[in-house]
C-alpha atoms as a PDB file:
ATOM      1  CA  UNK A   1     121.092 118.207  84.484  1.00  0.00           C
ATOM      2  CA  UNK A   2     119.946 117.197  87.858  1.00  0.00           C
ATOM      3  CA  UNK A   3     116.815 115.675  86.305  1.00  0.00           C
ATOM      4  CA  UNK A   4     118.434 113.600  84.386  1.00  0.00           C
ATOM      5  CA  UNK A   5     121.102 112.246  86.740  1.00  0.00           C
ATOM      6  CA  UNK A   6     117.990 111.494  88.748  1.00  0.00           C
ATOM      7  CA  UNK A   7     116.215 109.557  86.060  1.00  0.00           C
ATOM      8  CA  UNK A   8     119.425 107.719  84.884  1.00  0.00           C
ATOM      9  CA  UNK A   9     120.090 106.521  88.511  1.00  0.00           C
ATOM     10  CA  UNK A  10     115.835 105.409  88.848  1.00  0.00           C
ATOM     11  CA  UNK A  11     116.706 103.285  85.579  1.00  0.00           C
ATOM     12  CA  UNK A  12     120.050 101.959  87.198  1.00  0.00           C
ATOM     13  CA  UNK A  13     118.191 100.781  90.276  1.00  0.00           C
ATOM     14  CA  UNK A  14     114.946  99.221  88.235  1.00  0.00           C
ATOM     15  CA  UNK A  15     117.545  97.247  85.890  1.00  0.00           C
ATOM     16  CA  UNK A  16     119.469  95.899  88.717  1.00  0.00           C
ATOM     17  CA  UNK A  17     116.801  94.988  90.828  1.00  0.00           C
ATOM     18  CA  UNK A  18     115.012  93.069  87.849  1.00  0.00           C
ATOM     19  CA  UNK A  19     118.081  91.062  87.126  1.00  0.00           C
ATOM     20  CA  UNK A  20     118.568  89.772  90.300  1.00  0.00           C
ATOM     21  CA  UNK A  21     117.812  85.987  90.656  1.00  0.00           C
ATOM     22  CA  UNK A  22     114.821  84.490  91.861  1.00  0.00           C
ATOM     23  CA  UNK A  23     114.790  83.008  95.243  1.00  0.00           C
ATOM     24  CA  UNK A  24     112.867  80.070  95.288  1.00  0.00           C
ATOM     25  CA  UNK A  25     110.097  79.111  98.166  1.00  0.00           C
ATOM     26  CA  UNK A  26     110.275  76.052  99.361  1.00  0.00           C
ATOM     27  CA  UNK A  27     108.354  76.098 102.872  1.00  0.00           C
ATOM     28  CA  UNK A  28     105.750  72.719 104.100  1.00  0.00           C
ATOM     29  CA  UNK A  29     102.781  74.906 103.225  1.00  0.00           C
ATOM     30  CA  UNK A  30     104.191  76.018  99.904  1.00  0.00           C
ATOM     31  CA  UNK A  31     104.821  72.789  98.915  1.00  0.00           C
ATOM     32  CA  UNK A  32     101.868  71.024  99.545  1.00  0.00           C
ATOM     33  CA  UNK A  33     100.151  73.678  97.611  1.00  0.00           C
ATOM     34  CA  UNK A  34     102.644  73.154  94.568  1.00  0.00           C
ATOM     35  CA  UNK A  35     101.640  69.158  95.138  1.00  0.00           C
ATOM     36  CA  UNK A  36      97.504  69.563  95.681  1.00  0.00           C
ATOM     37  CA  UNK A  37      97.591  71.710  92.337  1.00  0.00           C
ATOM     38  CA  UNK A  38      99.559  69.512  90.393  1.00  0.00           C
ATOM     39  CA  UNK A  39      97.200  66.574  91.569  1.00  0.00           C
ATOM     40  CA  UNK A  40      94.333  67.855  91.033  1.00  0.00           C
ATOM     41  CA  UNK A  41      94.405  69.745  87.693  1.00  0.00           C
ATOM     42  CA  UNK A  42      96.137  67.633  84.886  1.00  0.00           C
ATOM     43  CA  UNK A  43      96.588  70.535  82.420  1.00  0.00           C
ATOM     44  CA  UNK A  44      98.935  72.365  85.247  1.00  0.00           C
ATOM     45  CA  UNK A  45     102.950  70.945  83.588  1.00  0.00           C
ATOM     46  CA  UNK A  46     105.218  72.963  86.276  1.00  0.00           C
ATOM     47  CA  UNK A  47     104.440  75.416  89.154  1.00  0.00           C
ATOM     48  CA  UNK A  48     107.075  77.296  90.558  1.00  0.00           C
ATOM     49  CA  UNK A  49     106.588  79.850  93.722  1.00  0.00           C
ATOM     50  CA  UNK A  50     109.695  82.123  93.860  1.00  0.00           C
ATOM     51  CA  UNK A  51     110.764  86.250  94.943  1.00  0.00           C
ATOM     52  CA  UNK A  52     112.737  88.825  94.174  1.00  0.00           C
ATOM     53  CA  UNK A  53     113.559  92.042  95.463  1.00  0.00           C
ATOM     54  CA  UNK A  54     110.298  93.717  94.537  1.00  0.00           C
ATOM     55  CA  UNK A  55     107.816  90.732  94.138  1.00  0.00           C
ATOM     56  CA  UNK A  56     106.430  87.537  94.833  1.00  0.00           C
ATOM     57  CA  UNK A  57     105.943  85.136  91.759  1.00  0.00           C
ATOM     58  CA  UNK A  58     103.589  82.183  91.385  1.00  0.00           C
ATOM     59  CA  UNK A  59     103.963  80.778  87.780  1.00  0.00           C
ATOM     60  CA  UNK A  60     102.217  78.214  86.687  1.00  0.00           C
ATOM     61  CA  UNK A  61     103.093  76.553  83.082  1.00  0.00           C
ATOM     62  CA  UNK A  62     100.264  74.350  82.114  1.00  0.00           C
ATOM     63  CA  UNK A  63     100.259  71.472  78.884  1.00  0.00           C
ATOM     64  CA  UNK A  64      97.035  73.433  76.711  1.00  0.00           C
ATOM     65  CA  UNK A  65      95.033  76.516  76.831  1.00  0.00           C
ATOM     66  CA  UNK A  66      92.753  76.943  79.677  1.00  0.00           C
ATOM     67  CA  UNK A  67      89.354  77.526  79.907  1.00  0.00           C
ATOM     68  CA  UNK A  68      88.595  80.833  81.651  1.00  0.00           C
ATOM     69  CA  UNK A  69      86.802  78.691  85.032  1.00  0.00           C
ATOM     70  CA  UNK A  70      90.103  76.519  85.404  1.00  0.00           C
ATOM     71  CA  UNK A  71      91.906  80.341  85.214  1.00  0.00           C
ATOM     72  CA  UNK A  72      89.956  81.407  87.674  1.00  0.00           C
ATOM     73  CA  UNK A  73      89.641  78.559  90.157  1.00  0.00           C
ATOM     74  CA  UNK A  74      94.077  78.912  89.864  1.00  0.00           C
ATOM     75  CA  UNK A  75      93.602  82.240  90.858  1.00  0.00           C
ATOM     76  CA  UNK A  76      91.631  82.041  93.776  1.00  0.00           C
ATOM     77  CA  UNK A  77      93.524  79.139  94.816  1.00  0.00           C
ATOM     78  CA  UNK A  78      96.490  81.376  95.015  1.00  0.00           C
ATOM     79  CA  UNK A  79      95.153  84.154  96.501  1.00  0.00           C
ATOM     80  CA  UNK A  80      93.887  81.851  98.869  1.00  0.00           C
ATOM     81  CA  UNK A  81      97.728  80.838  99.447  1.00  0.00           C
ATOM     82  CA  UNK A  82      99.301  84.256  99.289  1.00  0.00           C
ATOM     83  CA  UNK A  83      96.401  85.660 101.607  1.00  0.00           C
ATOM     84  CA  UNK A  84      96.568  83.444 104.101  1.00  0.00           C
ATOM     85  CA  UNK A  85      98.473  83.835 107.412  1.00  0.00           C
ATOM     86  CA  UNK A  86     100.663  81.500 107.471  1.00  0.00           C
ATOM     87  CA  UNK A  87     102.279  82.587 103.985  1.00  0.00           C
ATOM     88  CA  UNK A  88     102.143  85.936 105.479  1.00  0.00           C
ATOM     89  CA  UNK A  89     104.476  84.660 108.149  1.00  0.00           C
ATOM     90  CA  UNK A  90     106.875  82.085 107.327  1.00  0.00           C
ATOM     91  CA  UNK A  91     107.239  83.118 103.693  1.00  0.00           C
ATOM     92  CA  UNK A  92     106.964  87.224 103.674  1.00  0.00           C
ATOM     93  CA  UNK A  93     108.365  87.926 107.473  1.00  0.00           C
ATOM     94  CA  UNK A  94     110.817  85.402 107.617  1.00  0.00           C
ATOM     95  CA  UNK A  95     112.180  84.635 104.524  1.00  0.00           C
ATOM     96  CA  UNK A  96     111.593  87.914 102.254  1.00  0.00           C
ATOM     97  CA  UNK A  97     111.722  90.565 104.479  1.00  0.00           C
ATOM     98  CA  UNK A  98     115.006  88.864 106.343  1.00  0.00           C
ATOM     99  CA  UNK A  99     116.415  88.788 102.796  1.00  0.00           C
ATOM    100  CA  UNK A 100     115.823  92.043 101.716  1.00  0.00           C
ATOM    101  CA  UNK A 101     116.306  94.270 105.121  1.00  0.00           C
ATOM    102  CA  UNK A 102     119.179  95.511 104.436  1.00  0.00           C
ATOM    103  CA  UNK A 103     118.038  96.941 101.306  1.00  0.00           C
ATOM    104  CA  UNK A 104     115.382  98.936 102.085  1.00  0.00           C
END
């Protein structure tokens, strides 16, 4: 019985914490990445840099299928951005972390 009053609250807490809303990112460095990658690759439609509780999402929504160097020169982009220190702090210490303190 315990076991399963343990597994049925895990499921509780993974449901609720996936639906809540997406905070969007909206810091100087953020968007002049969102505006440099929109400039300089025409097949990129939308970009949108948001959180939530348990992660940090970069989607990108492009106009066609990508070849796998324009898939990869996104992705180091944006590990580029999401590696760098000053994502690190105004973006994971001030705004996620101050978010999400409280709860845990």
């Amino acid at each position: 019985m315990r076991q399963f009053i343990g597994a049925f609250l895990l499921l509780v807490l993974v449901v609720v914490g996936g639906c809540m809303p997406a905070s969007k990112i909206s810091t100087d460095q953020v968007k002049a990445f969102i505006n440099d990658v929109k400039n300089s690759k025409a097949f990129v439609k939308e970009l949108d840099v948001q959180f939530r509780p348990t992660q940090i999402e970069i989607i990108y929504i492009v106009h066609e299928n990508i070849d796998k160097t324009d898939r990869m020169d996104l992705l180091n982009n944006t590990k580029k951005l999401v590696n760098s220190e000053k994502f690190d702090e105004e973006v994971i210490q001030e705004d996620y972390l101050q978010k999400y303190k409280s709860e845990g």
